[in-house]
PDB file of N, CA and C in Angstrom:
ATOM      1  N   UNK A   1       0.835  -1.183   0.000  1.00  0.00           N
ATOM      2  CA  UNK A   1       0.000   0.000   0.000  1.00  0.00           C
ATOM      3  C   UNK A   1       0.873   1.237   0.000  1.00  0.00           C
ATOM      4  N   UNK A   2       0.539   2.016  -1.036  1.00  0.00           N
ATOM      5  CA  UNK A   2       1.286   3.622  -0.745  1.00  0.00           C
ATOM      6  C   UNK A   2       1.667   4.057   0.686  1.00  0.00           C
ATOM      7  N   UNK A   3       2.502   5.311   0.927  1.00  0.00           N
ATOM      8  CA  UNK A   3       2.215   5.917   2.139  1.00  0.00           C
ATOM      9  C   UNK A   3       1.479   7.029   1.520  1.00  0.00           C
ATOM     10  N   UNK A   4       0.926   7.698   2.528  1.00  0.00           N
ATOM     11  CA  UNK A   4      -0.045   8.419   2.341  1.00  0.00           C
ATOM     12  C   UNK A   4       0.238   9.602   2.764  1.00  0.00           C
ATOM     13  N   UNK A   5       0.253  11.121   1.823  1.00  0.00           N
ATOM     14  CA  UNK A   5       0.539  12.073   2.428  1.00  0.00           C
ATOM     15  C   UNK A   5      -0.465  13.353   1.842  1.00  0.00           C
ATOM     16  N   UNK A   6      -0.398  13.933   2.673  1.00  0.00           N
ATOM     17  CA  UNK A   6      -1.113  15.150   1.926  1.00  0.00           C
ATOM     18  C   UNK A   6       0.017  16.042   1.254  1.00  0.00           C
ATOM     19  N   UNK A   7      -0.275  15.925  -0.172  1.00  0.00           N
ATOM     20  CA  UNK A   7       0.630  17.151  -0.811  1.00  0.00           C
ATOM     21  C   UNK A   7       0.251  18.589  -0.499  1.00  0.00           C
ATOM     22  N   UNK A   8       0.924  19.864  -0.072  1.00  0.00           N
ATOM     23  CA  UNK A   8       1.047  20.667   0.033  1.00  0.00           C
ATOM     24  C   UNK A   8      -0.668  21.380   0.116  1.00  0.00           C
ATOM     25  N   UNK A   9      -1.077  20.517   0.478  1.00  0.00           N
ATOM     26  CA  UNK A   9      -2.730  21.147   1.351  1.00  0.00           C
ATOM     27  C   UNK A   9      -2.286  21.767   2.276  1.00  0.00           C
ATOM     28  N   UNK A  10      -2.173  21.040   3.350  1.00  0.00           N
ATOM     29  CA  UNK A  10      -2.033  22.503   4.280  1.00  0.00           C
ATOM     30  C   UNK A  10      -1.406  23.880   4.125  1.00  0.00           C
ATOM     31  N   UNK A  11      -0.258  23.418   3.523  1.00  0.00           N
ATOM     32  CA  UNK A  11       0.656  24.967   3.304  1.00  0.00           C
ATOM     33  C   UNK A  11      -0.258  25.839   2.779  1.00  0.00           C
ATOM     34  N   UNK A  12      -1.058  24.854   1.180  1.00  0.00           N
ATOM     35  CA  UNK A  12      -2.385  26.162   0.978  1.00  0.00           C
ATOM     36  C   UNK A  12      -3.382  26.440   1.660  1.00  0.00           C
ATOM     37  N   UNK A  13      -3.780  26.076   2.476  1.00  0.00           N
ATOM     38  CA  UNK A  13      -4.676  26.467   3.419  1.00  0.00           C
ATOM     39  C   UNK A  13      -4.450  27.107   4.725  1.00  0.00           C
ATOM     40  N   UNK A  14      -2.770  26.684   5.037  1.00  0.00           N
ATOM     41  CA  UNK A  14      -3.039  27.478   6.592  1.00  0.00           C
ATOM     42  C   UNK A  14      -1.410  28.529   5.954  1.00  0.00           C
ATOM     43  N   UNK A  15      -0.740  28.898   4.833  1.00  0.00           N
ATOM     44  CA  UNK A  15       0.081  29.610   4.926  1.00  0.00           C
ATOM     45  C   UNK A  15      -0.673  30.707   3.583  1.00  0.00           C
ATOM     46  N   UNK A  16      -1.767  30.789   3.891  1.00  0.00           N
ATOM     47  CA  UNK A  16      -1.701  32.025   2.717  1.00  0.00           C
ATOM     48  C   UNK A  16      -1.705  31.824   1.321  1.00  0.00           C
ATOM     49  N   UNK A  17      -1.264  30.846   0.584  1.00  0.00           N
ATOM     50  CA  UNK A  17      -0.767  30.510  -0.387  1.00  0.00           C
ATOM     51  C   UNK A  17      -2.329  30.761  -1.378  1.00  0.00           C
ATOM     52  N   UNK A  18      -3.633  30.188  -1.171  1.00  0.00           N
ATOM     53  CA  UNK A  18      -4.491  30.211  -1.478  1.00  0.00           C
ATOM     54  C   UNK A  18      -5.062  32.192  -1.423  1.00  0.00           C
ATOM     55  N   UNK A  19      -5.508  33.104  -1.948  1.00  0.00           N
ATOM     56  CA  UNK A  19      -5.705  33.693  -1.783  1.00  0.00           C
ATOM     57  C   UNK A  19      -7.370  34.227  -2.254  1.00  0.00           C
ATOM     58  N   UNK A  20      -7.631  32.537  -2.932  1.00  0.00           N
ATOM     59  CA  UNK A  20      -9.646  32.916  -3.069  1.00  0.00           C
ATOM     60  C   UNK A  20     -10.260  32.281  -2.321  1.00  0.00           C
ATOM     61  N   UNK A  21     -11.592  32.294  -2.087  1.00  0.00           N
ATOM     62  CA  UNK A  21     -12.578  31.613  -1.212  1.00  0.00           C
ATOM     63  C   UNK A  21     -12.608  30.528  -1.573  1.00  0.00           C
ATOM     64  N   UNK A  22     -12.653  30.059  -2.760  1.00  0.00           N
ATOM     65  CA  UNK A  22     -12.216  28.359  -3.471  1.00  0.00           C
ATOM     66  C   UNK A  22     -10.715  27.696  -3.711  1.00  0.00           C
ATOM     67  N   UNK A  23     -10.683  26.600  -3.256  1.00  0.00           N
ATOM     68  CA  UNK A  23      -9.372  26.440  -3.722  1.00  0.00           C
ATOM     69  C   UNK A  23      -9.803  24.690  -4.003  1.00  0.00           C
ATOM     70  N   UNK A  24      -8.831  24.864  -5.220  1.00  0.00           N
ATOM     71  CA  UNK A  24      -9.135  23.220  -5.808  1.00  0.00           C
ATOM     72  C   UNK A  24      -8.468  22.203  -5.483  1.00  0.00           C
ATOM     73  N   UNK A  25      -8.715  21.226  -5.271  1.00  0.00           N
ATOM     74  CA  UNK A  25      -8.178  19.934  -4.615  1.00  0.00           C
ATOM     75  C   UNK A  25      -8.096  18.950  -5.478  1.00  0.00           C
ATOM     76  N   UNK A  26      -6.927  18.511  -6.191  1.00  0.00           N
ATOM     77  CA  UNK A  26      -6.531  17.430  -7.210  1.00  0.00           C
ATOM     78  C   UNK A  26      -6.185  16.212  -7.010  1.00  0.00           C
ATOM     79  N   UNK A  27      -7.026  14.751  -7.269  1.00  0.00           N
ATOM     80  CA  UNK A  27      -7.046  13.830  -6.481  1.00  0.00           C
ATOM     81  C   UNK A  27      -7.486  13.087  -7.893  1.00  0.00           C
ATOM     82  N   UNK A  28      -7.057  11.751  -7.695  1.00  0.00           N
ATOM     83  CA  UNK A  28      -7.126  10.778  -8.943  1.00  0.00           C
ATOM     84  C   UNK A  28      -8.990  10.248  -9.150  1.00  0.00           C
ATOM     85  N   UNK A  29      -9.500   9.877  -7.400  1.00  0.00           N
ATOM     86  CA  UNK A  29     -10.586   9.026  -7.356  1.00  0.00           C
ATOM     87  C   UNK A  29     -10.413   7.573  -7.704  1.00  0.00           C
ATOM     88  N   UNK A  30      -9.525   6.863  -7.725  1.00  0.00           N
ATOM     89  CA  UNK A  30      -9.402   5.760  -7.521  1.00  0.00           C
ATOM     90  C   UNK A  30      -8.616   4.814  -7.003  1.00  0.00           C
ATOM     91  N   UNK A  31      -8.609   5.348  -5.509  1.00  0.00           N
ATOM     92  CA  UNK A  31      -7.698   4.650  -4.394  1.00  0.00           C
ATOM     93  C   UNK A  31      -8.396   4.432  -2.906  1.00  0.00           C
ATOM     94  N   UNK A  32      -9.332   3.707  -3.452  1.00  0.00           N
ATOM     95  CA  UNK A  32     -10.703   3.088  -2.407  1.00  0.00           C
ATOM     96  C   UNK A  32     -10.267   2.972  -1.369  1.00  0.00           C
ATOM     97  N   UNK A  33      -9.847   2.959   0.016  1.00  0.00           N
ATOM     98  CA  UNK A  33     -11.628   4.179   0.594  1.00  0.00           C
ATOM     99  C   UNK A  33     -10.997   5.073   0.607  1.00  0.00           C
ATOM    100  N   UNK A  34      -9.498   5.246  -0.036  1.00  0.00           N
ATOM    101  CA  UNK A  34      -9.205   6.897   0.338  1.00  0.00           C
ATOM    102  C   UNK A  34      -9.803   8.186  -0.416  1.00  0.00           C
ATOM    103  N   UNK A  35      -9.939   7.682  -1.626  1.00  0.00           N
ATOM    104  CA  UNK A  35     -10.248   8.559  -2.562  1.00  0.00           C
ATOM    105  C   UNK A  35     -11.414   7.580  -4.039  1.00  0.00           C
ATOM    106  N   UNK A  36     -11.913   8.364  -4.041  1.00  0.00           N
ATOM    107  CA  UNK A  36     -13.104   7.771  -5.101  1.00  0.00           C
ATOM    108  C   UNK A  36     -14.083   8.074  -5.951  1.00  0.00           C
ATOM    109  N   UNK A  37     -14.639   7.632  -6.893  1.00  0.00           N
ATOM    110  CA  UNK A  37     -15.714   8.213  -7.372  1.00  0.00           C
ATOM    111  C   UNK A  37     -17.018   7.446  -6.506  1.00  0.00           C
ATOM    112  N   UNK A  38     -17.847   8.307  -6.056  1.00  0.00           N
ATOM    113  CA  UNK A  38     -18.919   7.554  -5.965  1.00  0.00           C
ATOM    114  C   UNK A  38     -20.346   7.437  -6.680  1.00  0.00           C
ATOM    115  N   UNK A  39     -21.192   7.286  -6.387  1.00  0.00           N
ATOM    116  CA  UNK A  39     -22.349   6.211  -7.563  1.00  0.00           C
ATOM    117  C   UNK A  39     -22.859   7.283  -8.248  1.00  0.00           C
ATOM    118  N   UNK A  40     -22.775   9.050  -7.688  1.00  0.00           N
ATOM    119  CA  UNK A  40     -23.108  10.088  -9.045  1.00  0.00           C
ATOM    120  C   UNK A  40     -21.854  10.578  -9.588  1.00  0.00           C
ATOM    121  N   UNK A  41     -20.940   9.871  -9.251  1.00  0.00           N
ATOM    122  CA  UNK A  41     -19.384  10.884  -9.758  1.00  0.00           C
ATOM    123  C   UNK A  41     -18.482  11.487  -9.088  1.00  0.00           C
ATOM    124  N   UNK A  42     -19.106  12.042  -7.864  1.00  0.00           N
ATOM    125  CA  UNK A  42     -18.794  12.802  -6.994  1.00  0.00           C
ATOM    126  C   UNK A  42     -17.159  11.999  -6.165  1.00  0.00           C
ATOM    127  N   UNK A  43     -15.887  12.970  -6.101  1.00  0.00           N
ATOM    128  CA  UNK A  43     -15.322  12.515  -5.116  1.00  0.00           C
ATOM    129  C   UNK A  43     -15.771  11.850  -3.662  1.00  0.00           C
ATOM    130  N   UNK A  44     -15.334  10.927  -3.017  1.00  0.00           N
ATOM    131  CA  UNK A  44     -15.583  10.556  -1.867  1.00  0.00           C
ATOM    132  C   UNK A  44     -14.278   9.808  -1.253  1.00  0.00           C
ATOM    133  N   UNK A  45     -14.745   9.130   0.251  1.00  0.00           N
ATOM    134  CA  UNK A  45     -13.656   8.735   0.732  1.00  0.00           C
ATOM    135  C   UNK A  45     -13.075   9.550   2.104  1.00  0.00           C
ATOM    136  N   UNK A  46     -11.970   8.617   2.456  1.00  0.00           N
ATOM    137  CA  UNK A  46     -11.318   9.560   3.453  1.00  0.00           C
ATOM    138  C   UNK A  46     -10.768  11.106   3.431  1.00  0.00           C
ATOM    139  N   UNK A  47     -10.009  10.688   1.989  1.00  0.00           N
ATOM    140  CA  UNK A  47      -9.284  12.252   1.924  1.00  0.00           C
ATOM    141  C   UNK A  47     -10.493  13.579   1.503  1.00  0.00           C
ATOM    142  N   UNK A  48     -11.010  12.956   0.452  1.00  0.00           N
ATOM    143  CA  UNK A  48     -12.666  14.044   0.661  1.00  0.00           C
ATOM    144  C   UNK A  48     -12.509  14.394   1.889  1.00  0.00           C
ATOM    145  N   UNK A  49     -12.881  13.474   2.930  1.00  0.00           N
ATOM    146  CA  UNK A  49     -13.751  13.964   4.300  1.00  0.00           C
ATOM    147  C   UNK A  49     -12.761  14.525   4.759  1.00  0.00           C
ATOM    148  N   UNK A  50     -11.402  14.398   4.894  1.00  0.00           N
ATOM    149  CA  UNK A  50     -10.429  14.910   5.298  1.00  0.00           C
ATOM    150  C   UNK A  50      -9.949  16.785   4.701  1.00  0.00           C
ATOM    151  N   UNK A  51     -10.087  16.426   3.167  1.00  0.00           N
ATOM    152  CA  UNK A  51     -10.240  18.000   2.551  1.00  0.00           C
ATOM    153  C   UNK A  51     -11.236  18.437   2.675  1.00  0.00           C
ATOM    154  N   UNK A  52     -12.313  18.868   2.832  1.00  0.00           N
ATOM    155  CA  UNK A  52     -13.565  19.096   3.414  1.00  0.00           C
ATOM    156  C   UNK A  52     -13.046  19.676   4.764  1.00  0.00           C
ATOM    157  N   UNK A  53     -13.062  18.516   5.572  1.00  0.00           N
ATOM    158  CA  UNK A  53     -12.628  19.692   6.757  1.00  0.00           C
ATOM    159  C   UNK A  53     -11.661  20.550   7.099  1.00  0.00           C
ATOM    160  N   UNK A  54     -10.424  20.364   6.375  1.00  0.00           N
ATOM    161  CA  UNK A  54      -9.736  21.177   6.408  1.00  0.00           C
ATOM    162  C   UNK A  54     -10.143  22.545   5.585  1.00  0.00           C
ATOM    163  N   UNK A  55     -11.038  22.395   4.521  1.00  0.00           N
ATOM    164  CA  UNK A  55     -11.157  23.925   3.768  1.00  0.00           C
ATOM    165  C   UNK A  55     -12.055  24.624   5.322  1.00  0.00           C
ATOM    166  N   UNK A  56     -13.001  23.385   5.474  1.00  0.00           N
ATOM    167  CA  UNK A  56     -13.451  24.083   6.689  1.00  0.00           C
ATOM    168  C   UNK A  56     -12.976  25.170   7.696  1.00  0.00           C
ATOM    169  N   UNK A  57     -12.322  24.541   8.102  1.00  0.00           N
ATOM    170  CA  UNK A  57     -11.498  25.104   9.386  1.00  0.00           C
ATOM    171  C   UNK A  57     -10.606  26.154   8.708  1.00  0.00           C
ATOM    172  N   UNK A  58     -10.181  26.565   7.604  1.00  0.00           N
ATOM    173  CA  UNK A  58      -9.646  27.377   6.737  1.00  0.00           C
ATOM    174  C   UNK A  58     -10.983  28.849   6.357  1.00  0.00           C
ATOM    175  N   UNK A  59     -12.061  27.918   6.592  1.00  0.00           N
ATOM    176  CA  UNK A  59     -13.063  29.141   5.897  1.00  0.00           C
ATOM    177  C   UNK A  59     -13.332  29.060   4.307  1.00  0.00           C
ATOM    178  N   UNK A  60     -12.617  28.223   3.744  1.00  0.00           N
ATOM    179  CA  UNK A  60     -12.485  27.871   2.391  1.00  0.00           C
ATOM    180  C   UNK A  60     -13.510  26.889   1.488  1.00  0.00           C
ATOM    181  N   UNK A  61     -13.863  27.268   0.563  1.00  0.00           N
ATOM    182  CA  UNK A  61     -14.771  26.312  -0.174  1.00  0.00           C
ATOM    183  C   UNK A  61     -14.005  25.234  -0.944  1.00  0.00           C
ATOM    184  N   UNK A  62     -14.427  23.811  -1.295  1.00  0.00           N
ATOM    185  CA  UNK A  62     -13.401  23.031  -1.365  1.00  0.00           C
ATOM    186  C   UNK A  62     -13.815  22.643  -3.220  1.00  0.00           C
ATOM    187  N   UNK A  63     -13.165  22.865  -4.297  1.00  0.00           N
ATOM    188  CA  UNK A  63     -13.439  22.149  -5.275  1.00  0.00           C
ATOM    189  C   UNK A  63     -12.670  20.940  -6.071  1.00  0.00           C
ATOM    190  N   UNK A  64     -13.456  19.683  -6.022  1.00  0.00           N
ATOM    191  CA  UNK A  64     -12.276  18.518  -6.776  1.00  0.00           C
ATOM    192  C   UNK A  64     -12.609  18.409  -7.409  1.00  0.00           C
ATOM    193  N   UNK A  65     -11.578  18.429  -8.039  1.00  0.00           N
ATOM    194  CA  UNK A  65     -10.838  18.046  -9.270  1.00  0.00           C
ATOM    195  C   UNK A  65     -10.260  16.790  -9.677  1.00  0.00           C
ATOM    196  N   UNK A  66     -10.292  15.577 -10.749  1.00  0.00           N
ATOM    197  CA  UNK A  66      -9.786  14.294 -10.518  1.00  0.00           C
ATOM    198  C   UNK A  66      -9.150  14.508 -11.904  1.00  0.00           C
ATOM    199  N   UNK A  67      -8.127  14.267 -11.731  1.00  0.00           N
ATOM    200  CA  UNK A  67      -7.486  13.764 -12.868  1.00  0.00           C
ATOM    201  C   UNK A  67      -6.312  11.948 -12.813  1.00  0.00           C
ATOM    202  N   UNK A  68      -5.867  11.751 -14.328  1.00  0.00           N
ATOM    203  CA  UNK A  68      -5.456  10.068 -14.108  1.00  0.00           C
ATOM    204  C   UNK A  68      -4.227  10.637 -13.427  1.00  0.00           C
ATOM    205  N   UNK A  69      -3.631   9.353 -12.797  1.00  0.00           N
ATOM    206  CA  UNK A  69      -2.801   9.454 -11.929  1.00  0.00           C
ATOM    207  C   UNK A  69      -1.711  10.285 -12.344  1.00  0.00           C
ATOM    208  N   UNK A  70      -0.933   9.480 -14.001  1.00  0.00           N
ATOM    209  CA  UNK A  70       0.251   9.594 -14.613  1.00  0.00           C
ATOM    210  C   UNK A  70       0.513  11.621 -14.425  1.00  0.00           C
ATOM    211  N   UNK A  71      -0.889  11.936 -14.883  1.00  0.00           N
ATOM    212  CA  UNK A  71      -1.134  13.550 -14.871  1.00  0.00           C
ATOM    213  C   UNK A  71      -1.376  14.554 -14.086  1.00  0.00           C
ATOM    214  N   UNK A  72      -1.435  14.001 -12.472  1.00  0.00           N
ATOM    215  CA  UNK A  72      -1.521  14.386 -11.362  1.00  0.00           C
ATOM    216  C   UNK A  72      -0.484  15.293 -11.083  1.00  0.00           C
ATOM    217  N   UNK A  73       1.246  15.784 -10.862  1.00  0.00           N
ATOM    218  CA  UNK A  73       1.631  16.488 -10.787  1.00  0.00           C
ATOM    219  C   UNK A  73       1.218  17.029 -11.543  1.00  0.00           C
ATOM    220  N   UNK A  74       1.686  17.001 -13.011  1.00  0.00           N
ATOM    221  CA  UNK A  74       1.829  18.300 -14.115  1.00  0.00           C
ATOM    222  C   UNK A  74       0.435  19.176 -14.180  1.00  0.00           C
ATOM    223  N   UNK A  75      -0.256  18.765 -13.749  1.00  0.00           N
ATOM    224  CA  UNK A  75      -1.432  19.806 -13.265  1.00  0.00           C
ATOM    225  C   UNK A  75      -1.276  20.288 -12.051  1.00  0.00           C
ATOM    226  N   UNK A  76      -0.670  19.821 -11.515  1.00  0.00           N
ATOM    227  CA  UNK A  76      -0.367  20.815 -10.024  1.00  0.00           C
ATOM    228  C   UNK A  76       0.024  21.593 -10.656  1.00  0.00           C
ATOM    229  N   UNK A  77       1.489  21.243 -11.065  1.00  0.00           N
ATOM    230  CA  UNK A  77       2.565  22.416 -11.298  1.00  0.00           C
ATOM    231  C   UNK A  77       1.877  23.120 -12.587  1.00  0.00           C
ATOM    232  N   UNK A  78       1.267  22.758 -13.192  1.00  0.00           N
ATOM    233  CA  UNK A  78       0.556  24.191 -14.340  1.00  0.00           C
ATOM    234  C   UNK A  78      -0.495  24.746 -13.618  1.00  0.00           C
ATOM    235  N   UNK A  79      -0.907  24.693 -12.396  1.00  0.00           N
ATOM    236  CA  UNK A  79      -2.252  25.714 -11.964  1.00  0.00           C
ATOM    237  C   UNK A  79      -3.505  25.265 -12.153  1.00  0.00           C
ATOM    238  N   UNK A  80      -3.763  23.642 -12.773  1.00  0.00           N
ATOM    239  CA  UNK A  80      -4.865  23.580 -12.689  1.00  0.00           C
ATOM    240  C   UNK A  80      -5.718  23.224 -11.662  1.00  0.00           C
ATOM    241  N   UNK A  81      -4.953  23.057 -10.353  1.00  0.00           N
ATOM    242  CA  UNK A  81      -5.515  22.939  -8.995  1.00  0.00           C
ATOM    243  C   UNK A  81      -4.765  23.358  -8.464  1.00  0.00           C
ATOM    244  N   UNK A  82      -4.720  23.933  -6.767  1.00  0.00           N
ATOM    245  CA  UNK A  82      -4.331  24.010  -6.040  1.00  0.00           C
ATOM    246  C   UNK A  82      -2.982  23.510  -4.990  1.00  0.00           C
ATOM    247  N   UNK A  83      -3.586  22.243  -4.430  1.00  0.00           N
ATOM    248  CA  UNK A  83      -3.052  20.853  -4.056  1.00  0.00           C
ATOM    249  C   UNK A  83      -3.690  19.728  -4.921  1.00  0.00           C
ATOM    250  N   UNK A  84      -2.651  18.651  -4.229  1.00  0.00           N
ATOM    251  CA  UNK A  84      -3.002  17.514  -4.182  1.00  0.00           C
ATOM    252  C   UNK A  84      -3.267  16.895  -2.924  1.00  0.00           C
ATOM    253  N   UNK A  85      -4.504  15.702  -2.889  1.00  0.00           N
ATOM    254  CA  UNK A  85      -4.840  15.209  -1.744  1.00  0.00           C
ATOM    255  C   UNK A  85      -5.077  14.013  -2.760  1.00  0.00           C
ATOM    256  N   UNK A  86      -3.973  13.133  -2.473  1.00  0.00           N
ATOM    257  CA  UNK A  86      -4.178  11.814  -2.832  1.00  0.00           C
ATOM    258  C   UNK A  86      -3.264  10.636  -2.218  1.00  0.00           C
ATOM    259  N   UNK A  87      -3.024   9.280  -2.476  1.00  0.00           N
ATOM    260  CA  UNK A  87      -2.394   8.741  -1.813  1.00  0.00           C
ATOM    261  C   UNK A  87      -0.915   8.661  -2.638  1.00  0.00           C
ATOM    262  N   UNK A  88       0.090   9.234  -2.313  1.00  0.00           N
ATOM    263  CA  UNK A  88       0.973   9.406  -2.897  1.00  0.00           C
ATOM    264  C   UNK A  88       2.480   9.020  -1.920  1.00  0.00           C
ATOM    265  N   UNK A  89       3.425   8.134  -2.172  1.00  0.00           N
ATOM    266  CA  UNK A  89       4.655   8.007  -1.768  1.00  0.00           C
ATOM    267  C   UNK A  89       5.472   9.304  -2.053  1.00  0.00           C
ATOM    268  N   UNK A  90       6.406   9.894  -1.042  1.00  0.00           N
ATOM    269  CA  UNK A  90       7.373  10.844  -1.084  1.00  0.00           C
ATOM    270  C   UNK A  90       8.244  10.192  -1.531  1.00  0.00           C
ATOM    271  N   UNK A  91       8.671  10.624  -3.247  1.00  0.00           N
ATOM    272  CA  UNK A  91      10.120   9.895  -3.301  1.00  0.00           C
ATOM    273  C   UNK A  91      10.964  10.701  -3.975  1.00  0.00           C
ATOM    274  N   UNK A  92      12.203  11.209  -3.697  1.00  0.00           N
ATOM    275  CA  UNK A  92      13.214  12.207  -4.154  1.00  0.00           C
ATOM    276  C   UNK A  92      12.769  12.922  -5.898  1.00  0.00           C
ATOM    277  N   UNK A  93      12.609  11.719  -6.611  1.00  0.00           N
ATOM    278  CA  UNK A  93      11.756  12.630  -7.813  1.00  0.00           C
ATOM    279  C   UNK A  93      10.858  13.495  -7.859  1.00  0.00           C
ATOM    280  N   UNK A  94       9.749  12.875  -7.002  1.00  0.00           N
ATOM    281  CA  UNK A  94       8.415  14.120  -6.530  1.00  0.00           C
ATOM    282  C   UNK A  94       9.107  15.459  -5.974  1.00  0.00           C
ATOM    283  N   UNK A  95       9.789  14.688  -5.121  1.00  0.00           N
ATOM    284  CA  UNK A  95      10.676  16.104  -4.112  1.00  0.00           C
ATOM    285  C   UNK A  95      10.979  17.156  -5.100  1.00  0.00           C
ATOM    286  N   UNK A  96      11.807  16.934  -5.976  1.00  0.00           N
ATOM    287  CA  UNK A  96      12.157  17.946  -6.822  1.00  0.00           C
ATOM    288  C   UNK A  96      11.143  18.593  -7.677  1.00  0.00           C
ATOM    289  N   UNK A  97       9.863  18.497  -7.558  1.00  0.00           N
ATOM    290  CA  UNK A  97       8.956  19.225  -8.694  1.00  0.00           C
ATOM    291  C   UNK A  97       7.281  20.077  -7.931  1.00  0.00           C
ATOM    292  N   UNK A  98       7.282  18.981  -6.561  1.00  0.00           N
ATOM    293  CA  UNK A  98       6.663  19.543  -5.185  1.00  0.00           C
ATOM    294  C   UNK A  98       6.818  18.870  -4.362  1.00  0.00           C
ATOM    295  N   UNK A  99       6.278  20.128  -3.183  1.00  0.00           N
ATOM    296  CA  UNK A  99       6.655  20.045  -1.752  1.00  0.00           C
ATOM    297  C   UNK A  99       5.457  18.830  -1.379  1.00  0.00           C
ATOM    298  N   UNK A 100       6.008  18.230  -0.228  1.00  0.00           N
ATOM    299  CA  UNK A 100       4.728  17.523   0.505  1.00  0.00           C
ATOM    300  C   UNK A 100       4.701  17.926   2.186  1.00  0.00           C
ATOM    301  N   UNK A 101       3.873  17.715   2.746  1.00  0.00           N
ATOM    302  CA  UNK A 101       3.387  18.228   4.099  1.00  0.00           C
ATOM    303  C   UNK A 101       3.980  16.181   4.822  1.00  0.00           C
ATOM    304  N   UNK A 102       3.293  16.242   6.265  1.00  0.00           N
ATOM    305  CA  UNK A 102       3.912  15.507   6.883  1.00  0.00           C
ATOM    306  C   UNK A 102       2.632  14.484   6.398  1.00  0.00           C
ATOM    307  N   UNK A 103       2.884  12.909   6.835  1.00  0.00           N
ATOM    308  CA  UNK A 103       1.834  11.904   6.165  1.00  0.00           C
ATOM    309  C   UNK A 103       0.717  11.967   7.392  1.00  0.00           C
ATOM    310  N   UNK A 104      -0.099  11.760   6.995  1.00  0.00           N
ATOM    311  CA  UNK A 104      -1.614  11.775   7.740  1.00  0.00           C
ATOM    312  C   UNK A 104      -1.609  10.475   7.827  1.00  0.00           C
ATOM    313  N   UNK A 105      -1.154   9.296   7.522  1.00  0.00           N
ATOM    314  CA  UNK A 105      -1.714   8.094   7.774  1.00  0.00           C
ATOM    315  C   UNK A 105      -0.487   7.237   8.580  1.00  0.00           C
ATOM    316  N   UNK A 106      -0.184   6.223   9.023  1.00  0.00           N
ATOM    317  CA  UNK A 106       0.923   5.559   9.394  1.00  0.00           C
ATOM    318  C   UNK A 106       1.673   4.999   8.191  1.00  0.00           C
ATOM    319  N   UNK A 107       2.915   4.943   8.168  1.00  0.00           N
ATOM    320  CA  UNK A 107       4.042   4.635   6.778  1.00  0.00           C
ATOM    321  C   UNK A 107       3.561   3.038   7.145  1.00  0.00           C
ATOM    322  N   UNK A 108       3.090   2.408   5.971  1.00  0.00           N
ATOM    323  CA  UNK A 108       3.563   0.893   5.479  1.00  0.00           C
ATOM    324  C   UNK A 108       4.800   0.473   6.674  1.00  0.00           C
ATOM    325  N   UNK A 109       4.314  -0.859   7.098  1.00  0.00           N
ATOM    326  CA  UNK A 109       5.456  -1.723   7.814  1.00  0.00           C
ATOM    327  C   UNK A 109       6.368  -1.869   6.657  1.00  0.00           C
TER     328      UNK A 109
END
């Protein structure tokens, strides 16, 4: 199983980085129960419930966004979302193209 981290959500939410009432949340939807489509389309899952409350507690409205995995950075890094909130391993390649926050879940034995 992946480790699980939140990419650079928080930084946009609790350092400013975000500067509209919406901020978009980029997530694949198909990494059951973390992330998902459910039976109208709609993201669901842990990290949903997890981004959700964090726009919360931010004051922030939350919009997802799913794209396929392979395409998940390069839409970070072009602006077409915000963060990422998906289940993603930190590994020195990612490092170099974005930041990640600390893991929300326990690292794989």
């Amino acid at each position: 199983m992946k480790k699980l981290i939140l990419t650079t959500a928080a930084l946009a939410l609790t350092a400013g980085i975000a500067t509209a009432d919406t901020i978009r949340m980029g997530t694949e939807g198909a990494y059951a129960p973390f992330n998902y489509l459910d039976d109208n389309g709609e993201v669901a899952g842990f990290e949903r419930d997890l981004g959700d409350e964090l726009c919360k507690r931010a004051e922030l409205t939350c919009e997802w966004v799913t794209n396929e995995w392979d395409s998940i950075i390069p839409n970070l890094v072009s602006g077409n979302y915000d963060t990422i909130i998906a289940g993603m391993s930190i590994t020195d390649e990612r490092k170099e193209k974005i930041d990640f926050t600390q893991a929300y879940t326990q690292p794989d034995p």
